[in-house]
N, C-alpha and C. Protein backbone atom coordinates (compact mmCIF):
# COMPACT_ATOMS: atom_id res chain seq x y z
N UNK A 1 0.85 -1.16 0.00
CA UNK A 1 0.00 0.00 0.00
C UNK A 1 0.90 1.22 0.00
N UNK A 2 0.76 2.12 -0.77
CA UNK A 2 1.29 3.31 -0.98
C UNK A 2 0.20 4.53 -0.65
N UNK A 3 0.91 5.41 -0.31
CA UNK A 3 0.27 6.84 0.60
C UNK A 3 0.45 7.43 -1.21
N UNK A 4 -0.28 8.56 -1.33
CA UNK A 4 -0.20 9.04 -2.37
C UNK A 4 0.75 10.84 -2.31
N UNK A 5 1.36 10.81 -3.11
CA UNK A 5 2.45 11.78 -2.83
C UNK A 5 1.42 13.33 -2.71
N UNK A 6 2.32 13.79 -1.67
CA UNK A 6 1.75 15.13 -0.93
C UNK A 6 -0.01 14.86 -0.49
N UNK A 7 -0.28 14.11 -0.27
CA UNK A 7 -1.50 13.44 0.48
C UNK A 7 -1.23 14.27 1.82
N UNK A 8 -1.85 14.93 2.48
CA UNK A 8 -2.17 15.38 3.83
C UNK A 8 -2.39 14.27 4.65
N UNK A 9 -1.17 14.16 5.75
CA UNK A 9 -1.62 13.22 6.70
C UNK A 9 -0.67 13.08 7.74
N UNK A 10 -0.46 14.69 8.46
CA UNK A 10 0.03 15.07 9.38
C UNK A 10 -0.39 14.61 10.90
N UNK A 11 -2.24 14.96 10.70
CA UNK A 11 -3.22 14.44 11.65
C UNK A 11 -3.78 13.27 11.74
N UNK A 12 -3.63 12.57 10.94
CA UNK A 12 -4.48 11.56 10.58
C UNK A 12 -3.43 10.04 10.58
N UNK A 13 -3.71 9.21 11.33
CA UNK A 13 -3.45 7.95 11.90
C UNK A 13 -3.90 6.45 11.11
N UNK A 14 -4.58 6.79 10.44
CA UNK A 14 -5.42 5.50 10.26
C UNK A 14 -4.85 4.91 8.52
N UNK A 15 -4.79 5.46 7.63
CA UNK A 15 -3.94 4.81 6.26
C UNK A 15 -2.83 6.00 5.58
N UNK A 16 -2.39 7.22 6.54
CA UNK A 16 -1.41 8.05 6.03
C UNK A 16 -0.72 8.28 7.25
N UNK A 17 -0.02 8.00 8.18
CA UNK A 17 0.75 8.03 9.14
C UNK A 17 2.18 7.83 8.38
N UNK A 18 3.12 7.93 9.71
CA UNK A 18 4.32 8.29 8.78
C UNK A 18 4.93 7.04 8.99
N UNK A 19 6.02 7.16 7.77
CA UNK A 19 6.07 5.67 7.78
C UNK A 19 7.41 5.80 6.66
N UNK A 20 8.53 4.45 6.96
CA UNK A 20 9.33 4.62 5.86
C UNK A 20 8.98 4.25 4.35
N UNK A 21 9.35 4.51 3.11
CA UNK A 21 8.79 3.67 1.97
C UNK A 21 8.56 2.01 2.41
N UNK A 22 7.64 1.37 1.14
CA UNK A 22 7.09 0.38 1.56
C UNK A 22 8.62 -1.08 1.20
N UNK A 23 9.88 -0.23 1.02
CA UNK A 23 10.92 -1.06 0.79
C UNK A 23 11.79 -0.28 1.18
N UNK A 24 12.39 -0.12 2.74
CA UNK A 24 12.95 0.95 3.30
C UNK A 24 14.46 0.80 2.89
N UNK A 25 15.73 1.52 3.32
CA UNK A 25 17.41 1.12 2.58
C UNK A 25 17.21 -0.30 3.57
N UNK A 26 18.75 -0.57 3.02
CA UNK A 26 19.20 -1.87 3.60
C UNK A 26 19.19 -1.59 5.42
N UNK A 27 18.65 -2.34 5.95
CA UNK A 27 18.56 -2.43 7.36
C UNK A 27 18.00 -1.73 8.63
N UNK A 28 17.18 -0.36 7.47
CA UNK A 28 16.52 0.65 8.24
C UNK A 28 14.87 0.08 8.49
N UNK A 29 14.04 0.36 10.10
CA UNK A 29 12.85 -0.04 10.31
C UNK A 29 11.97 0.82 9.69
N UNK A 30 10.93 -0.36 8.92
CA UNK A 30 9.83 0.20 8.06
C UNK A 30 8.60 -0.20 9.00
N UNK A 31 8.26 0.94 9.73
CA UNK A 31 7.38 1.04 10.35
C UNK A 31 7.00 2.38 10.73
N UNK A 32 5.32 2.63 11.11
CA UNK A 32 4.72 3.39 11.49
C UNK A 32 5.52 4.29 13.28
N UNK A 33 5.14 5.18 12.60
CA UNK A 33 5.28 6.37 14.06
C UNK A 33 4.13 6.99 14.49
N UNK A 34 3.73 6.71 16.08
CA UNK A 34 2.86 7.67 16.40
C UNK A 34 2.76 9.11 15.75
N UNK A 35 1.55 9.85 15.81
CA UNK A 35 1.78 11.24 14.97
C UNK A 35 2.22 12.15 15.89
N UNK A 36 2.78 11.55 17.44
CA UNK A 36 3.35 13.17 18.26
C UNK A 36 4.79 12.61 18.37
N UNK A 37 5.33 12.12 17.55
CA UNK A 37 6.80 11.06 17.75
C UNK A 37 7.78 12.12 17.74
N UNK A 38 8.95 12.04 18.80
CA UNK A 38 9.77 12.99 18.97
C UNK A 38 10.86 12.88 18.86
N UNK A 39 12.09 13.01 18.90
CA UNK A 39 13.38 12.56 19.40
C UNK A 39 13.77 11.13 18.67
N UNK A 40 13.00 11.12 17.49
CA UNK A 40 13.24 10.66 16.24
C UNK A 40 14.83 9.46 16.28
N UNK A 41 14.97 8.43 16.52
CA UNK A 41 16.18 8.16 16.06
C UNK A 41 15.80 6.96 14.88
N UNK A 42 16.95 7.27 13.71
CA UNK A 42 16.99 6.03 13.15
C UNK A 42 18.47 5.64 12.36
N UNK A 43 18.29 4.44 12.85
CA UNK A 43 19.83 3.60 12.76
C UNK A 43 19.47 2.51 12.09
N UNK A 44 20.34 1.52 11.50
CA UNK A 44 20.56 -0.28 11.00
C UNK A 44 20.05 -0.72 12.08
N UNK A 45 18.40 -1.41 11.82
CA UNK A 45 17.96 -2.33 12.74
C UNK A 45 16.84 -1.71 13.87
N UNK A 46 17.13 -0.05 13.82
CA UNK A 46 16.37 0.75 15.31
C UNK A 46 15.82 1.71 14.79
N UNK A 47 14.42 1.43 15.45
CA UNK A 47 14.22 2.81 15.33
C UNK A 47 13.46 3.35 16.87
N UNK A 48 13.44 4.49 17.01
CA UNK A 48 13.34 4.74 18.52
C UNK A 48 12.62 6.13 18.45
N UNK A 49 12.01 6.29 19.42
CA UNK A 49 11.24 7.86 19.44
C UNK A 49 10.26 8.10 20.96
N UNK A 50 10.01 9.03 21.39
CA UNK A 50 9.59 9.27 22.88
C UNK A 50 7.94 9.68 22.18
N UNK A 51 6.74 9.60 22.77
CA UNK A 51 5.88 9.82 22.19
C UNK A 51 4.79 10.05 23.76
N UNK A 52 3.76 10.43 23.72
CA UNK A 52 2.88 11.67 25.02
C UNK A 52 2.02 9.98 25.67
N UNK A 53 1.56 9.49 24.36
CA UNK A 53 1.05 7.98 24.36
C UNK A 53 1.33 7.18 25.90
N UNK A 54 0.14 6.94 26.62
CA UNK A 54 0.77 5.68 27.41
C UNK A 54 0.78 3.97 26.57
N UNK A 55 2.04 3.44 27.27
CA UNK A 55 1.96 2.12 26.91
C UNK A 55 0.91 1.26 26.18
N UNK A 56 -0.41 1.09 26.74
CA UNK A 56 -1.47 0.38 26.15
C UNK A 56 -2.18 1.64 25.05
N UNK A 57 -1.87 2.56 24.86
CA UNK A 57 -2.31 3.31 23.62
C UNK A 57 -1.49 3.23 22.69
N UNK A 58 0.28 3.39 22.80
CA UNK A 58 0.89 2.51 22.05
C UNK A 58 1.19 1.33 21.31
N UNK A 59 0.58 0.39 22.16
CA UNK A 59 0.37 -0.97 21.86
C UNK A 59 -0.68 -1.35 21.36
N UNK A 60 -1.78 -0.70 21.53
CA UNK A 60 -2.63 -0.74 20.86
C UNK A 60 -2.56 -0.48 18.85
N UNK A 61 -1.89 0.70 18.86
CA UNK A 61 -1.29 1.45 17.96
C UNK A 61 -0.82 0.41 16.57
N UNK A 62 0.38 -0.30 17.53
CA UNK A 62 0.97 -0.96 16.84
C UNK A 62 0.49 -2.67 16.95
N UNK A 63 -0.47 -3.11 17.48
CA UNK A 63 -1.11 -4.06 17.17
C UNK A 63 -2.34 -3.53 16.01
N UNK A 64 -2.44 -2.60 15.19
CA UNK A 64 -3.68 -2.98 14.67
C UNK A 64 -3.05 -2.46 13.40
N UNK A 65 -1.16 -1.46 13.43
CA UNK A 65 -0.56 -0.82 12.26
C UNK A 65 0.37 -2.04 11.44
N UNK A 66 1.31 -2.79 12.32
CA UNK A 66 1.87 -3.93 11.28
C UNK A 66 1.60 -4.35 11.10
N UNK A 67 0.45 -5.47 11.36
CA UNK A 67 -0.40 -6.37 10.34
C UNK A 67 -0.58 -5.74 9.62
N UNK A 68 -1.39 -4.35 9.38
CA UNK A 68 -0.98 -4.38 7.75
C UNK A 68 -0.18 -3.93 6.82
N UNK A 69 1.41 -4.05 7.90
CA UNK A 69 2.55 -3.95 6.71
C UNK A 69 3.06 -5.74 6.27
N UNK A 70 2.05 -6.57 6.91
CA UNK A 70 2.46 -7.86 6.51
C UNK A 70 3.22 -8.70 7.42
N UNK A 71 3.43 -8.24 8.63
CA UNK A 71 3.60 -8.88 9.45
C UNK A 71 3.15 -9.48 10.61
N UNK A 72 2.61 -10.56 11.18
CA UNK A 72 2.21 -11.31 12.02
C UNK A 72 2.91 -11.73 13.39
N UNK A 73 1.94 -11.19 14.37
CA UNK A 73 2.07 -11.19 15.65
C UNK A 73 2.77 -12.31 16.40
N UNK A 74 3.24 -12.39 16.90
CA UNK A 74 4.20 -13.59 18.10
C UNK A 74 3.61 -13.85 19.43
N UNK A 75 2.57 -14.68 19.41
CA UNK A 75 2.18 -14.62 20.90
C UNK A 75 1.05 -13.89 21.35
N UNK A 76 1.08 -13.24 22.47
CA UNK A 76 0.34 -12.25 23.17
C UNK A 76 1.53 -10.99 23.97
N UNK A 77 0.97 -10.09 23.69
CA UNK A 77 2.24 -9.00 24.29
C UNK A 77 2.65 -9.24 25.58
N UNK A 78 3.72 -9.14 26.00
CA UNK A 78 4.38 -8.85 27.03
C UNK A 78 4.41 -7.91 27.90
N UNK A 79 3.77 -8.18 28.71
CA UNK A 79 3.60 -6.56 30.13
C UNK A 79 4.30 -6.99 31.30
N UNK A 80 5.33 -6.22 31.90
CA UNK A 80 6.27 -6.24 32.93
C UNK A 80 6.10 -5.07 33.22
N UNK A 81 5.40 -4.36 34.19
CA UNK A 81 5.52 -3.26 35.20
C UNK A 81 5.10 -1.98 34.41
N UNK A 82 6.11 -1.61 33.96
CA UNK A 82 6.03 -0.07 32.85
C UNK A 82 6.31 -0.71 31.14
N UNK A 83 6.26 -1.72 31.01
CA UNK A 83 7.31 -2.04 29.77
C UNK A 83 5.90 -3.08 28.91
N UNK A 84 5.74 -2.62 27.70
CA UNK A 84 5.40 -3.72 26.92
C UNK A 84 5.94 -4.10 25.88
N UNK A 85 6.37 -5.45 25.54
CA UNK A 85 6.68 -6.05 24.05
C UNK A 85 5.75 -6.70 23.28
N UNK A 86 5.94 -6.59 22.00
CA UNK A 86 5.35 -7.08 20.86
C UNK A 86 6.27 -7.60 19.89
N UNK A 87 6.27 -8.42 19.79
CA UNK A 87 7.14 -9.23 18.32
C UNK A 87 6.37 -10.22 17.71
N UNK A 88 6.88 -9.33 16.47
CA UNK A 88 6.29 -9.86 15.10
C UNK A 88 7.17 -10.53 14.21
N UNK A 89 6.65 -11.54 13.40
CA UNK A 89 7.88 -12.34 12.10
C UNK A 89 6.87 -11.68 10.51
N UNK A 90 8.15 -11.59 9.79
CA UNK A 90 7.59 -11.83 8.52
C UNK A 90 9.08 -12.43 7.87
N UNK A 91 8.84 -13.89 6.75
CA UNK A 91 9.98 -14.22 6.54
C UNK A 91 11.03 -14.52 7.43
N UNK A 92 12.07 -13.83 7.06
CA UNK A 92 13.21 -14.65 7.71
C UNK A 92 13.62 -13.23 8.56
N UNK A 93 12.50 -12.71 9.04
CA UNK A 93 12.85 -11.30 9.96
C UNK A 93 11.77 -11.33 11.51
N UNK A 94 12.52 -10.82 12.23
CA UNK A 94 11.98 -10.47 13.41
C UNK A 94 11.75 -9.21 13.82
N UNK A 95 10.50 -8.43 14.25
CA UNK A 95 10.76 -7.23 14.83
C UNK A 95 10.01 -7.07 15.95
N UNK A 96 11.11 -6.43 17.57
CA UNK A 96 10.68 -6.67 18.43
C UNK A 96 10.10 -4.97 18.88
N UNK A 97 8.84 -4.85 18.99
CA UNK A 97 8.13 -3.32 19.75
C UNK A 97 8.54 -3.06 21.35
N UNK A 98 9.31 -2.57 21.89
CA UNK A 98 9.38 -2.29 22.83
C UNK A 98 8.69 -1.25 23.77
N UNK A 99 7.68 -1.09 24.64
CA UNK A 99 6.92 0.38 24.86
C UNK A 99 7.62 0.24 25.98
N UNK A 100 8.18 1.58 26.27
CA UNK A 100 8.15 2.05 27.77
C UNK A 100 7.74 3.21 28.57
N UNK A 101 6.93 3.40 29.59
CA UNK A 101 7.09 4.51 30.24
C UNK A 101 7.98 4.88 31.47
N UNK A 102 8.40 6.48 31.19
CA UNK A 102 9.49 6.68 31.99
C UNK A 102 8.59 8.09 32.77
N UNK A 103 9.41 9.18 33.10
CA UNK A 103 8.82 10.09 33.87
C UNK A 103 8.15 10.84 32.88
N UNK A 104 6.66 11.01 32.33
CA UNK A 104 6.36 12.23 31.74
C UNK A 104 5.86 11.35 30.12
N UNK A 105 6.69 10.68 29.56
CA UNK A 105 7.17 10.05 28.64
C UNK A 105 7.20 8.88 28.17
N UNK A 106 6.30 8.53 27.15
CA UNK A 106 6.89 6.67 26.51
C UNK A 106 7.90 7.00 25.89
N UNK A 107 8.74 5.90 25.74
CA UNK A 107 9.93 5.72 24.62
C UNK A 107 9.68 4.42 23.96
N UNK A 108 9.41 4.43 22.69
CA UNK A 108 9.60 3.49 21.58
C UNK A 108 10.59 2.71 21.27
N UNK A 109 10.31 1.59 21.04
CA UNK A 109 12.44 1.24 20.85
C UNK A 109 11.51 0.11 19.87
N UNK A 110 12.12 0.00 18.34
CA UNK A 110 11.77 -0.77 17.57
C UNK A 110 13.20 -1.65 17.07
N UNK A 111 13.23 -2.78 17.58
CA UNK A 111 14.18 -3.70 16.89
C UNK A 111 14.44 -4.50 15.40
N UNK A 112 14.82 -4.70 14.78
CA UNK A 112 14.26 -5.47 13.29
C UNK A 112 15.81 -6.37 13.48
N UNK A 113 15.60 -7.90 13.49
CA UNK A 113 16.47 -8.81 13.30
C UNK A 113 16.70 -9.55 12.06
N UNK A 114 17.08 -10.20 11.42
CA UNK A 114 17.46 -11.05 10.60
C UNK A 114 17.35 -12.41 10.90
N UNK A 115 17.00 -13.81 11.05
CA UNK A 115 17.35 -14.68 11.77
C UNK A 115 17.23 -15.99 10.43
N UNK A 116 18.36 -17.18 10.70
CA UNK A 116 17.66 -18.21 10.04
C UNK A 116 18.02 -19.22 10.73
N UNK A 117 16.98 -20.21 10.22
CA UNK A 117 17.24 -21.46 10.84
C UNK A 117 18.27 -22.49 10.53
């Protein structure tokens, strides 16, 4: 699915959120960002960002946004205290959602692995 170029969708969450192309460079995460995402990082494998969102609005977020980039859920999420995970497979890839809240603040931490058997 492709967003259509200069499409307005600053506000809007639901099929124009931001997002890398639908074939991102070699090793960068192709995935959705909340729309108040801050402190932006992106690296080989990470992507990371602080967002106003608590945990289960996050998670929510991203249980209903990668399925439909084609990837399928692992389980049932993971809740430890302040912290939730989500990991998903597609192919011969893993990507693990990390939510956390800290003082004030979630922080995002998106993993993308490689793995084979």
């Amino acid at each position: 699915m492709r967003s259509r170029p200069g499409a307005k969708g600053a506000a809007t969450t639901q099929r124009t959120h931001q997002t890398a192309d639908s074939q991102p460079a070699a090793g960068l995460v192709d995935a959705p960002l909340l729309p108040d995402a801050s402190n932006v990082l992106k690296a080989a494998g990470l992507l990371s960002y602080d967002t106003s969102s608590s945990p289960p609005e996050a998670a929510a977020f991203y249980q209903e946004q990668i399925p439909i980039l084609g990837w399928t859920l692992i389980g049932e999420p993971t809740i430890s205290g302040t912290t939730v995970v989500l990991t998903y497979t597609q192919g011969d890839q893993k990507m693990t959602v990390i939510i956390t809240a800290g003082a004030g603040v979630t922080t995002v931490n998106i993993l993308l692995e490689s793995f084979q058997e």
